[in-house]
C-alpha atoms as a PDB file:
ATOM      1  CA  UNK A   1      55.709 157.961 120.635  1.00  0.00           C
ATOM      2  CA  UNK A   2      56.076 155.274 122.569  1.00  0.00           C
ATOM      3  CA  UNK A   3      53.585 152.228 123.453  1.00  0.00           C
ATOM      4  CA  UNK A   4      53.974 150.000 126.440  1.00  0.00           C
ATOM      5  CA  UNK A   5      53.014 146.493 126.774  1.00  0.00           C
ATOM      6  CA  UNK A   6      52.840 144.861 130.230  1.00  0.00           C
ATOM      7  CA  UNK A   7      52.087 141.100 130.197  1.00  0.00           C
ATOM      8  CA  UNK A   8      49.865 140.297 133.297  1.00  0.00           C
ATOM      9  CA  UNK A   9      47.680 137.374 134.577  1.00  0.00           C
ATOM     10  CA  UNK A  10      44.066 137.881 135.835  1.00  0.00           C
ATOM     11  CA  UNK A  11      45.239 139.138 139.328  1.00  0.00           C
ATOM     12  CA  UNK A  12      47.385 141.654 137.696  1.00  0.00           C
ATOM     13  CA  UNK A  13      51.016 140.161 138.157  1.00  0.00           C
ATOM     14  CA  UNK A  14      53.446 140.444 135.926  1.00  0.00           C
ATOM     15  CA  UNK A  15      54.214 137.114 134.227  1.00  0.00           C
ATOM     16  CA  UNK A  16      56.521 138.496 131.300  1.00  0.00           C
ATOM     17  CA  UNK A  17      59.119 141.308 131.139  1.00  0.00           C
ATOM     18  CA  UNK A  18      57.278 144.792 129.692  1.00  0.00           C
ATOM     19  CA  UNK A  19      58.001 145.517 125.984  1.00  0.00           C
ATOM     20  CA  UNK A  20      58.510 149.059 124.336  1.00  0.00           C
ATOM     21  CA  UNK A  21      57.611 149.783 120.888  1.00  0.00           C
ATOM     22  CA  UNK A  22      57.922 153.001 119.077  1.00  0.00           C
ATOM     23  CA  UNK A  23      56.249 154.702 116.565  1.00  0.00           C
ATOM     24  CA  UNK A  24      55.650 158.177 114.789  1.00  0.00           C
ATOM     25  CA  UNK A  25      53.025 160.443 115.286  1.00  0.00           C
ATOM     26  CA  UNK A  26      50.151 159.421 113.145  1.00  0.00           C
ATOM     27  CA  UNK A  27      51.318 155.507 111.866  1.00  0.00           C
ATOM     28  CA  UNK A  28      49.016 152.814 112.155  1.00  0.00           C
ATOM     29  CA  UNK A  29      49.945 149.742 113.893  1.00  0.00           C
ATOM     30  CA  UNK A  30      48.431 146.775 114.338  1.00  0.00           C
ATOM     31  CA  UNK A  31      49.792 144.243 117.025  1.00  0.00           C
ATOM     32  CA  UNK A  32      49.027 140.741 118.287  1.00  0.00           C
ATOM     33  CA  UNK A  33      49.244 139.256 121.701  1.00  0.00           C
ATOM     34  CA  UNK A  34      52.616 136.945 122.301  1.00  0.00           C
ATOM     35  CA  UNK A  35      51.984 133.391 122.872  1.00  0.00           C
ATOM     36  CA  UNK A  36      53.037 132.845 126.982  1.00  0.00           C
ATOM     37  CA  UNK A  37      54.024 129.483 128.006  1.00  0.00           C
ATOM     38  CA  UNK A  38      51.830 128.046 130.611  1.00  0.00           C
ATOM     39  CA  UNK A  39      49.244 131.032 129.614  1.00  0.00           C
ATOM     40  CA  UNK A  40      46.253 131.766 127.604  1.00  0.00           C
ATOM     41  CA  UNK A  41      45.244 135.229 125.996  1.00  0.00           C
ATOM     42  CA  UNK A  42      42.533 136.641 127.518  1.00  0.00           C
ATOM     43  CA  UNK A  43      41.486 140.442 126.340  1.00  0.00           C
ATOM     44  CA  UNK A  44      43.320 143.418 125.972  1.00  0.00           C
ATOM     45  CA  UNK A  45      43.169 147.037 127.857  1.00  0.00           C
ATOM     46  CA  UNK A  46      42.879 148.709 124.366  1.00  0.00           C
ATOM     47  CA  UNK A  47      42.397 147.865 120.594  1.00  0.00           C
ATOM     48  CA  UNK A  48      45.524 146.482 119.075  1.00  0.00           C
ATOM     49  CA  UNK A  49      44.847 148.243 116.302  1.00  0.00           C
ATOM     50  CA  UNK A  50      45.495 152.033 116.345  1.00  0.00           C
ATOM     51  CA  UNK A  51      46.974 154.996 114.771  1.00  0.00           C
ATOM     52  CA  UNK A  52      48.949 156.551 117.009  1.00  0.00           C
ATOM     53  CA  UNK A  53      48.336 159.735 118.874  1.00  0.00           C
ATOM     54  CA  UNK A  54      49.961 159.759 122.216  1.00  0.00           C
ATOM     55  CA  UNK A  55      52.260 157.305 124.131  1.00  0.00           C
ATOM     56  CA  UNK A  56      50.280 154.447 125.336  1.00  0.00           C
ATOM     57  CA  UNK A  57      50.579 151.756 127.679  1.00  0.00           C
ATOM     58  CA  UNK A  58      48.554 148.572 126.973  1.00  0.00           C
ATOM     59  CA  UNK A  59      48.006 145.483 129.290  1.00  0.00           C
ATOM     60  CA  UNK A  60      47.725 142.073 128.039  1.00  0.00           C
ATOM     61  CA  UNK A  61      46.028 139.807 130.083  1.00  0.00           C
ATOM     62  CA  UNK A  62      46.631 136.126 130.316  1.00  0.00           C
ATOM     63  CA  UNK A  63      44.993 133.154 132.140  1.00  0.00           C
ATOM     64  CA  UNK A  64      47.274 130.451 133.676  1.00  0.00           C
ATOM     65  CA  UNK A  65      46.621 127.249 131.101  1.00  0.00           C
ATOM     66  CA  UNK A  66      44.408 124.601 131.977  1.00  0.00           C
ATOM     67  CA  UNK A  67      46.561 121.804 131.425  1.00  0.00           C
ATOM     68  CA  UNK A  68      49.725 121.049 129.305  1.00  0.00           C
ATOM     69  CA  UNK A  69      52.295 122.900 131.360  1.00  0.00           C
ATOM     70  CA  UNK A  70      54.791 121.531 133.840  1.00  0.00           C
ATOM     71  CA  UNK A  71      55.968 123.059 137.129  1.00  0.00           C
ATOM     72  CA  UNK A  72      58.319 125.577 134.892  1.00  0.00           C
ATOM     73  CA  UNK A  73      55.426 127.826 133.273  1.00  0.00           C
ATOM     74  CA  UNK A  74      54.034 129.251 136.404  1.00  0.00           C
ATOM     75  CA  UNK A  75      54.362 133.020 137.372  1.00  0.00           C
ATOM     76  CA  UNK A  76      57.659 134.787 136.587  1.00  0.00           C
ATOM     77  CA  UNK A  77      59.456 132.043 135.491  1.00  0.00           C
ATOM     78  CA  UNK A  78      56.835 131.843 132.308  1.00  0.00           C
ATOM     79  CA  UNK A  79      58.696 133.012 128.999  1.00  0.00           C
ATOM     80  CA  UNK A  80      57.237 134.697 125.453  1.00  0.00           C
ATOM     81  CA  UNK A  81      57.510 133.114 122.469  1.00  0.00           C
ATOM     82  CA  UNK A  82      57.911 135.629 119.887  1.00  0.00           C
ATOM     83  CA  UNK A  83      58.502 139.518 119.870  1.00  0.00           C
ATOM     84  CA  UNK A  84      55.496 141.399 119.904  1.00  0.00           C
ATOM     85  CA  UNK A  85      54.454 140.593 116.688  1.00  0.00           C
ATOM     86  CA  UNK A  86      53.392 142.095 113.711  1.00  0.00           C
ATOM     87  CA  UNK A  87      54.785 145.650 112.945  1.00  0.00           C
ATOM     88  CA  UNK A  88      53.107 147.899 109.863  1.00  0.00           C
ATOM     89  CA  UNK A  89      54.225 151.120 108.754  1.00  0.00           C
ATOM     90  CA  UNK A  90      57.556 152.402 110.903  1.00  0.00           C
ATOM     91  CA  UNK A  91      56.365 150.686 114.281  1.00  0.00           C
ATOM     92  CA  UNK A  92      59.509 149.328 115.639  1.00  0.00           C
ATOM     93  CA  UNK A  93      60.792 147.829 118.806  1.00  0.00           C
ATOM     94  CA  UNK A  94      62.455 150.459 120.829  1.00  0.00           C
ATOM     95  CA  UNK A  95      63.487 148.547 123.613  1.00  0.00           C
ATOM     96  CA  UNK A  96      63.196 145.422 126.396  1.00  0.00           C
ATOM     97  CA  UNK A  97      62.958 147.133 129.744  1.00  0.00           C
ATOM     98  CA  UNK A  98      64.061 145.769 132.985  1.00  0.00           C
ATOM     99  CA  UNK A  99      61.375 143.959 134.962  1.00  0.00           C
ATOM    100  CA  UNK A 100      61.874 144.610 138.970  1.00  0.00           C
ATOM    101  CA  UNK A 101      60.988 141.670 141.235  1.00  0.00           C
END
């Protein structure tokens, strides 16, 4: 199956390209939120934590930083530290898709 995670601010814009993961029909997976330059995690569309059933798509929201960020972390030209994050079981990245601007 696979799960989707879209990277958004609070208005709903994208500010980081989607990620695919993949996983087999009853593994559980546990992920964590990708530190965002410029951004803050905010909440999550779904538990990050769950054995998986279906495919899923899962929005990550962010809020733009209070301070600390120069002119380079605002909207799409904000980058991801990190993959996605922790992987149990035989959750795996499947791929990076393209993000259309």
């Amino acid at each position: 199956h696979t799960i989707t995670f879209i990277y958004q601010d609070t208005e709903g814009n994208e500010i980081a390209e989607r990620t695919q993961m993949f996983a087999d029909y009853g593994e559980y997976c546990e992920f964590e939120a990708p530190e965002i330059k410029g951004y803050t995690f905010k909440e999550s569309s779904r538990n990050l934590n769950l054995t998986i059933m279906n495919d899923y798509t899962i929005k990550l929201t962010y809020e733009k930083a209070a301070s600390g960020c120069s002119s380079g972390c605002s909207g799409r030209s904000a980058h991801m530290s990190g993959i996605l994050i922790l992987l149990v079981g035989g959750c795996f990245l499947l791929k990076k898709s393209k993000k259309e601007i």
